[in-house]
N, C-alpha and C. Protein backbone atom coordinates (compact mmCIF):
# COMPACT_ATOMS: atom_id res chain seq x y z
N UNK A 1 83.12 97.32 91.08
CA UNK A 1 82.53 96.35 91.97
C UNK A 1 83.61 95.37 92.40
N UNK A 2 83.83 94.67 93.35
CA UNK A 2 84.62 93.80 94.46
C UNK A 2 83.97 92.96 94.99
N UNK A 3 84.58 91.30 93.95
CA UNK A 3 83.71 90.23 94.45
C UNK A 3 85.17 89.26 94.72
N UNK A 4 85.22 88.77 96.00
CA UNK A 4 86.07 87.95 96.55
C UNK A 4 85.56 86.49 95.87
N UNK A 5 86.98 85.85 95.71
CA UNK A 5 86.87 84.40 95.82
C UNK A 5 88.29 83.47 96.36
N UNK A 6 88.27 82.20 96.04
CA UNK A 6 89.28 81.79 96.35
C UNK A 6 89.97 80.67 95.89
N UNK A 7 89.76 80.98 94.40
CA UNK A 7 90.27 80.61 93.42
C UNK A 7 91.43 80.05 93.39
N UNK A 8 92.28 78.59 92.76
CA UNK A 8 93.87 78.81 92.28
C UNK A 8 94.19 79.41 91.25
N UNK A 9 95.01 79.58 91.23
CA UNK A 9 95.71 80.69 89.61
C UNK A 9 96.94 80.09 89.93
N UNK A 10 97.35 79.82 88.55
CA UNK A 10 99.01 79.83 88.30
C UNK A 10 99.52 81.62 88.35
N UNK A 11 100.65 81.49 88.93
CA UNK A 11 101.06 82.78 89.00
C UNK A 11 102.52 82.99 88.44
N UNK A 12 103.39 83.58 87.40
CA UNK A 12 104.71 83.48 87.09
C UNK A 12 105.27 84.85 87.94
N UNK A 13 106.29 84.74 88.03
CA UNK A 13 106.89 86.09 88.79
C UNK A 13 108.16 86.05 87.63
N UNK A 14 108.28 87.44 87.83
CA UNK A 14 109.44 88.20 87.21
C UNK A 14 110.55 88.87 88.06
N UNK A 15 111.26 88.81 88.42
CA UNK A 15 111.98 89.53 89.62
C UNK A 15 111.74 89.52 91.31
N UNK A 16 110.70 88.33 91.26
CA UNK A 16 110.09 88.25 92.80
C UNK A 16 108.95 88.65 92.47
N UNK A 17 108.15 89.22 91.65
CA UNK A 17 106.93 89.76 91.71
C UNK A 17 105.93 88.97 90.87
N UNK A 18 104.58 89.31 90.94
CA UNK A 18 103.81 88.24 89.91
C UNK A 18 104.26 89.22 88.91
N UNK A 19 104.01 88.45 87.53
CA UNK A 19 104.15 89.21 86.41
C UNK A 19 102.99 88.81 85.45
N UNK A 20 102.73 87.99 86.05
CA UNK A 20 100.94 86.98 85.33
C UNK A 20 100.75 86.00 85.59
N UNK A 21 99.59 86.02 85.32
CA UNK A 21 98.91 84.49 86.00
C UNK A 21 97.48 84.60 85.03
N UNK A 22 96.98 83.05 85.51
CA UNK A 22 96.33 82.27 84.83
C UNK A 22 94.98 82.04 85.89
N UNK A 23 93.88 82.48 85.56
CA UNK A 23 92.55 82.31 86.17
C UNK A 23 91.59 81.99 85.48
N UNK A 24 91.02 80.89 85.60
CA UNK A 24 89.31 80.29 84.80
C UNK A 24 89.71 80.19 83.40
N UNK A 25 91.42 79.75 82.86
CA UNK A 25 91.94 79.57 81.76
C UNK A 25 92.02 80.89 80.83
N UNK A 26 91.77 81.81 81.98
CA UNK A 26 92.14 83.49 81.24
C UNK A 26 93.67 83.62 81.62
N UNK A 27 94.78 84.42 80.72
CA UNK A 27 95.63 85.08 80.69
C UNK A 27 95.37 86.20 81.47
N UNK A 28 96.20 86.69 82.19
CA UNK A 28 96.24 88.44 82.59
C UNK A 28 97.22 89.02 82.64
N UNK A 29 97.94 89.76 82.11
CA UNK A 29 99.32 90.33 82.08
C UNK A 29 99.37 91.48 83.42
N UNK A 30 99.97 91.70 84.35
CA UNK A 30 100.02 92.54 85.66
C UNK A 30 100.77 93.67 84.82
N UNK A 31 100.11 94.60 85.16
CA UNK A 31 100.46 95.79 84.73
C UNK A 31 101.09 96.74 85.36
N UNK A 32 100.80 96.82 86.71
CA UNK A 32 101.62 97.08 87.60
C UNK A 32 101.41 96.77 89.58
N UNK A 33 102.24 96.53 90.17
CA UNK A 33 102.16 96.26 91.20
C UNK A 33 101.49 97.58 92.43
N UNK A 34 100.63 97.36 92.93
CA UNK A 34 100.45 98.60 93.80
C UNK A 34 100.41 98.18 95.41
N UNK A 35 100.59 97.09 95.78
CA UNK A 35 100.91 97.18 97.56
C UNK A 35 101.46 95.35 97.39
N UNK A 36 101.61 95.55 98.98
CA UNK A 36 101.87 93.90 98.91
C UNK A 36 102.24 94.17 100.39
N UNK A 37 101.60 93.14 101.16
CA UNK A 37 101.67 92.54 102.62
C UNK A 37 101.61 90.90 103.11
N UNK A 38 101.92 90.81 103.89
CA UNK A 38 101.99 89.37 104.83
C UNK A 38 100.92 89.07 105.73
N UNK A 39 100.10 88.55 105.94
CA UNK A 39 99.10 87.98 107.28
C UNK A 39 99.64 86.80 107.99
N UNK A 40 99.43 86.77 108.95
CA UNK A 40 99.43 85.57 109.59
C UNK A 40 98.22 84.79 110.18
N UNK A 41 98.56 84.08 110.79
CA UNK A 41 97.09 83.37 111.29
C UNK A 41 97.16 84.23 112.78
N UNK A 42 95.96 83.43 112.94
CA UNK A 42 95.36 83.87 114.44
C UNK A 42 95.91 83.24 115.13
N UNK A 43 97.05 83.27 115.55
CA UNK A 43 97.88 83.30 116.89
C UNK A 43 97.30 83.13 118.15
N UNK A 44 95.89 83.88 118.21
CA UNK A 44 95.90 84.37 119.77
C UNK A 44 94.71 83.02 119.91
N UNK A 45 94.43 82.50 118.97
CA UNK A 45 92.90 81.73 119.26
C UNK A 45 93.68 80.36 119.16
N UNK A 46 94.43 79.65 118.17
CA UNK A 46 95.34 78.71 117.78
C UNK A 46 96.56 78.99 117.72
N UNK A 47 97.33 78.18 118.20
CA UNK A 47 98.90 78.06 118.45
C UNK A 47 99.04 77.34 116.60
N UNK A 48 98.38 76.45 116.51
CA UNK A 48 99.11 75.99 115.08
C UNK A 48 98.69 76.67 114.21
N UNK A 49 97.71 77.93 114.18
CA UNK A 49 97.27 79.01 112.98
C UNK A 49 98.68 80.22 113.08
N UNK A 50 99.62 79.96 113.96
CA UNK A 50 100.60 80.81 114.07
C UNK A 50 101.78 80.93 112.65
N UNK A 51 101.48 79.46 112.04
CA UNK A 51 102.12 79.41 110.92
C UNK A 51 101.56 79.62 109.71
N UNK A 52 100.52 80.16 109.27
CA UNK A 52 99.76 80.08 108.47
C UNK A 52 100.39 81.62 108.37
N UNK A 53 101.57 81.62 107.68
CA UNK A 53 101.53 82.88 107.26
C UNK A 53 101.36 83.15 105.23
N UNK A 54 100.96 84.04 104.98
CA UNK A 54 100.46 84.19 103.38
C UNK A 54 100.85 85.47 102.97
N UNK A 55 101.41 85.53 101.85
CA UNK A 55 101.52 87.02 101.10
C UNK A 55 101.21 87.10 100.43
N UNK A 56 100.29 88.52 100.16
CA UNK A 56 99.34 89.06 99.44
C UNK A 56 99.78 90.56 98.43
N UNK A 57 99.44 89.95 97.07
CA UNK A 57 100.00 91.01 96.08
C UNK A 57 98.69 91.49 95.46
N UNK A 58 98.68 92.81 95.71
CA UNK A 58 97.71 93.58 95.05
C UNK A 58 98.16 94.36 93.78
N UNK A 59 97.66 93.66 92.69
CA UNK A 59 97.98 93.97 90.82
C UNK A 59 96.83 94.42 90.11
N UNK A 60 97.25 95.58 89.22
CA UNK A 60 96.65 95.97 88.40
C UNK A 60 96.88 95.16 87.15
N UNK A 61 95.65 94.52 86.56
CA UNK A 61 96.44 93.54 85.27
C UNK A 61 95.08 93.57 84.49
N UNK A 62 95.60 93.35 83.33
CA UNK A 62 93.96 93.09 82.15
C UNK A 62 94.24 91.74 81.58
N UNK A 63 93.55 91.44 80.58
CA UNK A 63 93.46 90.10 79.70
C UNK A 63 94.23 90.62 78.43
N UNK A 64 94.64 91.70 78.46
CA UNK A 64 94.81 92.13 76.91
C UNK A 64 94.44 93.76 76.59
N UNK A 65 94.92 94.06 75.13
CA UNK A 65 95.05 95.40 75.28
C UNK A 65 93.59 95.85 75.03
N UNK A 66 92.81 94.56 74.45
CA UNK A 66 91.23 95.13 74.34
C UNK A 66 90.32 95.09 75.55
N UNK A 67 90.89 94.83 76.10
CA UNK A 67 90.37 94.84 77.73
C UNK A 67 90.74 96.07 79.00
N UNK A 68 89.64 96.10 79.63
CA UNK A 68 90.27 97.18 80.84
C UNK A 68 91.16 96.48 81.75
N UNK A 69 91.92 97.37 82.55
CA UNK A 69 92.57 96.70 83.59
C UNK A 69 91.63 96.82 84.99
N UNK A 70 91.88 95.78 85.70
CA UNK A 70 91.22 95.90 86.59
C UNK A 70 91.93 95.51 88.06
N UNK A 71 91.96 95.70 89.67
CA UNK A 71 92.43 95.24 90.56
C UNK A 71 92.16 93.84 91.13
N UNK A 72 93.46 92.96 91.23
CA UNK A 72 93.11 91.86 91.76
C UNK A 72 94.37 91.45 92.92
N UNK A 73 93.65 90.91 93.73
CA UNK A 73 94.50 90.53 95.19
C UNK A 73 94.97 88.76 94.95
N UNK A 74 95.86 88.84 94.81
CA UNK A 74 96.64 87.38 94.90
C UNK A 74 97.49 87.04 95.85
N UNK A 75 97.45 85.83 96.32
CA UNK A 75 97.46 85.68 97.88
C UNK A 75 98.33 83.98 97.24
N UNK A 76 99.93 84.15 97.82
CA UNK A 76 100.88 82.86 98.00
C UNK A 76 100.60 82.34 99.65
N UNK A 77 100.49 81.13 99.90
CA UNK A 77 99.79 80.61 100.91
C UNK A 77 101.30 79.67 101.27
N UNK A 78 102.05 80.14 102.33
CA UNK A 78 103.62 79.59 102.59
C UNK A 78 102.77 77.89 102.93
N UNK A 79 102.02 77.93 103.76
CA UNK A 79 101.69 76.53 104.35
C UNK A 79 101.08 75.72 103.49
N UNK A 80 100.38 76.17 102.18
CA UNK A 80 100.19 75.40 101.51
C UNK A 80 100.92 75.16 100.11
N UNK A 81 101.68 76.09 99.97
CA UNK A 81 102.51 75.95 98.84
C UNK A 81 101.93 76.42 97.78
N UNK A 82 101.24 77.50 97.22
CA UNK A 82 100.12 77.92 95.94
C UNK A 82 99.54 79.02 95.87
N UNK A 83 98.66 79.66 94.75
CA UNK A 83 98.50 81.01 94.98
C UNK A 83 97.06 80.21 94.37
N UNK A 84 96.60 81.72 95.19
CA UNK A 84 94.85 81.91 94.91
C UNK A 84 94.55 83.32 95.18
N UNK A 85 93.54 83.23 94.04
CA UNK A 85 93.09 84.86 93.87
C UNK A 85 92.10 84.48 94.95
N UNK A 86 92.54 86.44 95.40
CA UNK A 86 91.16 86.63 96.70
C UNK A 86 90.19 87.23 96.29
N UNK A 87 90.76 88.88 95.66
CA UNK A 87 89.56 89.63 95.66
C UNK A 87 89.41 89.83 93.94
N UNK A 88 89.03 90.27 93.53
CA UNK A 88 89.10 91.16 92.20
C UNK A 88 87.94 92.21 92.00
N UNK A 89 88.55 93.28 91.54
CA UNK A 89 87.53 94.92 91.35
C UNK A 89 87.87 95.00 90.13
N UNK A 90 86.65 95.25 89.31
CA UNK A 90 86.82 96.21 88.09
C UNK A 90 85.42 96.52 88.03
């Protein structure tokens, strides 16, 4: 199941990449990276949504080894300076 939100999370990176982060005071260790893209804003409707650009890392990560892993979309927001989880599936 895939329930969006838009949460902050602390996020640490390891080499440029997340390597974990921190949601609702849960740990999640990223287990592995599987895509990652850029959006921008809507350009065509607002001239100042042209900067609203954000990159989005899609991670496989659990809480731990007694836990499943599950997919979650984390999203660095350049204009605002911070990460927030978007989606999460498990």
């Amino acid at each position: 199941m895939s329930r969006r939100y838009d949460d902050p999370v602390e996020v640490r990176r390891r080499d440029d990449e997340p390597a974990e982060f921190l949601w609702r005071g849960r740990f999640y260790a990223v287990r592995e990276v599987l895509a990652r893209w850029v959006e921008t804003g809507a350009w065509w409707q607002r001239p100042e949504a042209a900067a609203g650009e954000r990159e989005v890392w899609r991670v496989e990560a659990s809480r731990g080894r007694d836990h499943g892993a599950g997919i979650y979309d984390l999203c660095f927001d350049w204009t605002a300076g911070g990460w927030t989880l978007l989606r999460a599936q498990d």
